[in-house]
Structures are given as C-alpha cells and as structure tokens.
Protein backbone atom coordinates (compact mmCIF):
# COMPACT_ATOMS: atom_id res chain seq x y z
CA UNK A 1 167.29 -138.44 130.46
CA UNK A 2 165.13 -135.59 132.42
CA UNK A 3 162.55 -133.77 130.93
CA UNK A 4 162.86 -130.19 129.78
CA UNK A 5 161.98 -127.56 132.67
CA UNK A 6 159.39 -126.00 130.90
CA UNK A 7 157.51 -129.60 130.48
CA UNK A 8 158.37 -130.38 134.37
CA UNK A 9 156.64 -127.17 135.44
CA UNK A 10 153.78 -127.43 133.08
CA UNK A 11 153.02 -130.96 133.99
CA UNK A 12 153.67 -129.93 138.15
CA UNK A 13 151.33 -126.76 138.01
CA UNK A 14 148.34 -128.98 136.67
CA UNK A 15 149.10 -131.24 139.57
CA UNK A 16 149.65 -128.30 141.70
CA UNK A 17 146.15 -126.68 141.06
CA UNK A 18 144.51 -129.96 141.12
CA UNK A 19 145.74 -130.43 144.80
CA UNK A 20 145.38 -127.01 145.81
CA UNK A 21 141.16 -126.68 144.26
CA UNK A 22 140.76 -129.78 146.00
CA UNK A 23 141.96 -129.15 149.44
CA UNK A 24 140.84 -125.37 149.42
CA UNK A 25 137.46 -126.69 148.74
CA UNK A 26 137.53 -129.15 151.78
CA UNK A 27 138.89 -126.29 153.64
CA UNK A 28 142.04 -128.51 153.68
CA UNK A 29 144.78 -125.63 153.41
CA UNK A 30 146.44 -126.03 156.88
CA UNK A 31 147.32 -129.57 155.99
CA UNK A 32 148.16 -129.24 152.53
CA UNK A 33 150.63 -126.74 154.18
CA UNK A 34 152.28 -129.72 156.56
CA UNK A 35 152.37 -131.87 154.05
CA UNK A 36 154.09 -129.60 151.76
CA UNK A 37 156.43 -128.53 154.22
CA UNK A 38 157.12 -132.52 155.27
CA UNK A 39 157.94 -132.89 151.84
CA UNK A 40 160.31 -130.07 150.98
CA UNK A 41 162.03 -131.32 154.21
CA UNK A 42 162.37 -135.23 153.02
CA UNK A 43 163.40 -133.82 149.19
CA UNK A 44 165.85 -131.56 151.24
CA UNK A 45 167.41 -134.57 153.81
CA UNK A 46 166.64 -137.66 152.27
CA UNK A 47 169.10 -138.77 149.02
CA UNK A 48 167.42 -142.00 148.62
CA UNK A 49 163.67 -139.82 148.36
CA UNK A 50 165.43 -138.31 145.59
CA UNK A 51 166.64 -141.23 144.08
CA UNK A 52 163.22 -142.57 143.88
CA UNK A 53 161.41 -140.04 142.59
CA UNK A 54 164.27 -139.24 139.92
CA UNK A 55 165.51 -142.31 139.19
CA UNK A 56 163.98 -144.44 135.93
CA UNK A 57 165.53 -147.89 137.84
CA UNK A 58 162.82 -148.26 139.56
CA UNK A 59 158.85 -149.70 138.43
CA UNK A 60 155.43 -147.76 138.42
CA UNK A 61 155.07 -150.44 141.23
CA UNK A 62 157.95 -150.05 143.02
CA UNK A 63 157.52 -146.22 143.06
CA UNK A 64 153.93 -146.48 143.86
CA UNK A 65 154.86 -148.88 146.66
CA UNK A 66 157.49 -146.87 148.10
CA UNK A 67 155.23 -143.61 148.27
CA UNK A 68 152.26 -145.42 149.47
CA UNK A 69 154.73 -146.13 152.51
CA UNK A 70 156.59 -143.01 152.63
CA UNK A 71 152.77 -141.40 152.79
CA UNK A 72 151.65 -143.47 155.45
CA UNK A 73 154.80 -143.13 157.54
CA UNK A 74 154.48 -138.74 157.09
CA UNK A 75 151.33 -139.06 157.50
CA UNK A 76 149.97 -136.85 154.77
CA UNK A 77 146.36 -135.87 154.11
CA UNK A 78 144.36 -138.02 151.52
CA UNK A 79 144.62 -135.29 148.81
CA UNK A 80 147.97 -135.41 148.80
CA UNK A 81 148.90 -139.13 149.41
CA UNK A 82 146.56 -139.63 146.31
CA UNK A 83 148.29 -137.46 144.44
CA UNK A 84 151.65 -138.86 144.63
CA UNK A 85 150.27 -142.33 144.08
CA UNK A 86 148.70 -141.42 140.74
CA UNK A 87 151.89 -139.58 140.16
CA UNK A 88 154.17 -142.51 140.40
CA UNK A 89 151.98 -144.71 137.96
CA UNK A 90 151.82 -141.98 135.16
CA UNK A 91 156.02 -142.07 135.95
CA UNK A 92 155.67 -138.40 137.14
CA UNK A 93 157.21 -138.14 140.70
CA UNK A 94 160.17 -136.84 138.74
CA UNK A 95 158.30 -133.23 139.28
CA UNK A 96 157.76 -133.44 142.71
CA UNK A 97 160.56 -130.17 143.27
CA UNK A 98 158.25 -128.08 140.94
CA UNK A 99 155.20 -129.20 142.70
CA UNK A 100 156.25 -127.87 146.14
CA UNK A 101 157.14 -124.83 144.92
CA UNK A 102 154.09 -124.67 143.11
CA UNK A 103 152.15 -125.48 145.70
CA UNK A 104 153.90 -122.99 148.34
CA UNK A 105 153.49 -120.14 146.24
CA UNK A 106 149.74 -120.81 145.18
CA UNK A 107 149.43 -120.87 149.29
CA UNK A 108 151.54 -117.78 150.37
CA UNK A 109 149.53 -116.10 146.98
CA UNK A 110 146.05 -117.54 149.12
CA UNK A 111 147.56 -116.17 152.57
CA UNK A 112 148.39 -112.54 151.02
CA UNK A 113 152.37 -113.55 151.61
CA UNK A 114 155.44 -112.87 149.68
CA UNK A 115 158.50 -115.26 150.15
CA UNK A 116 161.65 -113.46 150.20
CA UNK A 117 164.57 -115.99 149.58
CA UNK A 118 167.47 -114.34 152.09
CA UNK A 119 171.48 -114.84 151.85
CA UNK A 120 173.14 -113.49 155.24
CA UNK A 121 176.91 -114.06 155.60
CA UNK A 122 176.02 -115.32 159.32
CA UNK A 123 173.07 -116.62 160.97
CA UNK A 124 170.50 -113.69 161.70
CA UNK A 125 168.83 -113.79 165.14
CA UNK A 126 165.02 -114.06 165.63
CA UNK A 127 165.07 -110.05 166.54
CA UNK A 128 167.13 -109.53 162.86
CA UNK A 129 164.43 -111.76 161.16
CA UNK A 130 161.26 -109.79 162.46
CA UNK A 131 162.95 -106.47 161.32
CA UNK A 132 163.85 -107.33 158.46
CA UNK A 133 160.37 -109.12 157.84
CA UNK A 134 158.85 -106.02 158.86
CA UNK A 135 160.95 -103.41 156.60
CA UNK A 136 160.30 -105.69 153.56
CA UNK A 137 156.31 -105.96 154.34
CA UNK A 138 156.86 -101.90 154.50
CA UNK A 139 157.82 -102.26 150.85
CA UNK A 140 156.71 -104.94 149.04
CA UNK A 141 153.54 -104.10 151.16
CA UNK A 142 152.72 -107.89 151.81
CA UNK A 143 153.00 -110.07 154.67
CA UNK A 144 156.86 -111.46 154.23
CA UNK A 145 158.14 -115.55 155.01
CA UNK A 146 161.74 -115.52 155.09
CA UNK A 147 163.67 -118.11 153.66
CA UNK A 148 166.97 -117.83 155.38
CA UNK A 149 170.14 -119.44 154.14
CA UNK A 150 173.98 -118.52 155.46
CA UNK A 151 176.92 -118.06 153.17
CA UNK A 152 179.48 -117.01 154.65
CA UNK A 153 181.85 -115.72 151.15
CA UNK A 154 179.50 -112.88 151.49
CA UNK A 155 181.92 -111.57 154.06
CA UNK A 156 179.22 -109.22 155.45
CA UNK A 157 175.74 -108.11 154.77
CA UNK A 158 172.33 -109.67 153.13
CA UNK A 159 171.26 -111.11 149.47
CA UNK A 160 167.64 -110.40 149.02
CA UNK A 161 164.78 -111.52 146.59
CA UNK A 162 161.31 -110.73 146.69
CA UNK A 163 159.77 -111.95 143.37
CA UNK A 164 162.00 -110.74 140.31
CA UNK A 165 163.75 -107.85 142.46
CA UNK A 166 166.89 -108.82 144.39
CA UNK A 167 168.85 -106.55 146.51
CA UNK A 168 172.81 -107.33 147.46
CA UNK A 169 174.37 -104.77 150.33
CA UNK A 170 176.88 -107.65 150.60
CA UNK A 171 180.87 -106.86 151.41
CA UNK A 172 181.31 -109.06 148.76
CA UNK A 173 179.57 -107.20 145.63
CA UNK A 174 180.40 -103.47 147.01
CA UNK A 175 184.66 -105.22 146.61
CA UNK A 176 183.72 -106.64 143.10
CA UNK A 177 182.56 -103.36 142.19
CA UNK A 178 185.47 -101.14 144.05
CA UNK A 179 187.54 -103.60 141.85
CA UNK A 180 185.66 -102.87 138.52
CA UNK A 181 186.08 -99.40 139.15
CA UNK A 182 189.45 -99.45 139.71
CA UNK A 183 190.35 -101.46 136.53
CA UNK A 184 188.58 -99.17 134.46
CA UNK A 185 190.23 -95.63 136.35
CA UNK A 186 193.83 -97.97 135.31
C-alpha cells in the first residue's frame, strides 16, 4: 500500500532541504547536482532500482545494503549517500521520485532557472533548443533548462510548461478544437 502524495512530498521536502542546507553550506551544489542527475537517470533506466526503493519485500537491511552499494558504485557525495542510507532504515526510499524533483527545483530556484517541461512531435535540433530557450527566458524572464520529450500523436508543433502556465500550438489541439467547433455550428 503507498502512501498518500501529499505525505510522500511532505516527508521528501524535509529530506530535500536537509540535503540541499547541507551541501550549500559545504559549497557542495555542483555535486549534489551529479548526484541528482545520476539518480533521476537510474530511477528512469533501472526497474529493479525501482523495485527496491518501492517494494515492502525487501528489509531495512537489505535496502540499506543495496544503496550502500548502489552509492558506492555512482559514486555519490557523502551528503547524499548518507541520506539514502538513513532513508532506507526509517523505510523511506519509497520517496526518492519526490526527492529529485525536490531537490532539482530547490537548485534551478538557487541558479535563477526555470525548467520548462517540452512535448515536440519530433526531435528538436540543438539550434531549435537554444531558440526556443532563448524566447522563453524573453518571457518568463529567467534562465530556461529544457526538458525535452518527443510524442509524435502531436502530429506537429510543441507542448509547453513553465511553472503552472502551459502553452499547446500542437496540430493535434488546433483539430480537437476545429472539431468542437464544428459540432457545435451542426
């Protein structure tokens, strides 16, 4: 049985602003960013990382075990390492997602960035990424870190959110609403 969100986030923001006081103070940022980054990755490739962190099969010991090891072997910073280790005996790795993302935005928020989360129906070039970066920085008026994912159903165009405002020029919505329009004109 998982825990509500609301208690997962409350319980991975305390363990998010722990880290993050603790490495800002030991000027520690840079690698707090790897390490976050290594993680998303493993949480994003590796089913079995999920499995242990999620799954209540396994011990306090066997979870603290496995992320001792998984630490060493990514090589994460103390802070962080330690973290995860008192996570897994308080049975708390199950917030690890939250944390990330926690942790990402309290260092984009440090760094003066926004992350805008970006739907393309194909892959945009490097060229496409800048300008884009640069039109949103025009008007959010932040430095902008694109998160770039393809779906191709979108037929054509972009899905953009920045914070709570989300923009959609894709083929895809202007048909929907060509179609809504047209059902209520019939």
């Amino acid at each position: 049985m998982s825990e509500p969100v609301s208690i997962s986030t409350g319980i991975a923001a305390r363990y998010a602003t722990a880290v993050f006081d603790l490495s800002k103070e030991g000027k520690g940022l840079p690698a707090l960013e790897k390490d976050i980054d290594a993680l998303d990755d493993a949480l994003g490739s590796s089913a079995d990382f999920k499995s242990l962190i999620a799954s209540p099969l396994y011990t306090r010991e066997q979870q603290g075990a496995a992320i001792d090891a998984i630490a060493k072997k990514m090589n994460l910073s103390p802070t962080v390492a330690n973290t995860l280790s008192l996570m897994a005996s308080k049975r708390r790795l199950f917030v690890l997602p939250q944390l990330v993302s926690e942790i990402r935005a309290m260092i984009a928020d440090e760094k003066g960035e926004v992350t805008a989360e970006v739907v393309a129906a194909k892959a945009l070039t490097k060229a496409q990424q800048d300008k884009l970066a640069k039109t949103l920085k025009e008007s959010v008026g932040k430095d902008v870190k694109l998160n770039m994912a393809v779906d191709e159903s979108l037929i054509g165009g972009l899905v953009v959110k920045v914070g709570s405002k989300m923009i959609d020029t894709s083929i895809r919505s202007k048909l929907a609403a060509l179609q809504n329009s047209m059902k209520e004109a019939g």
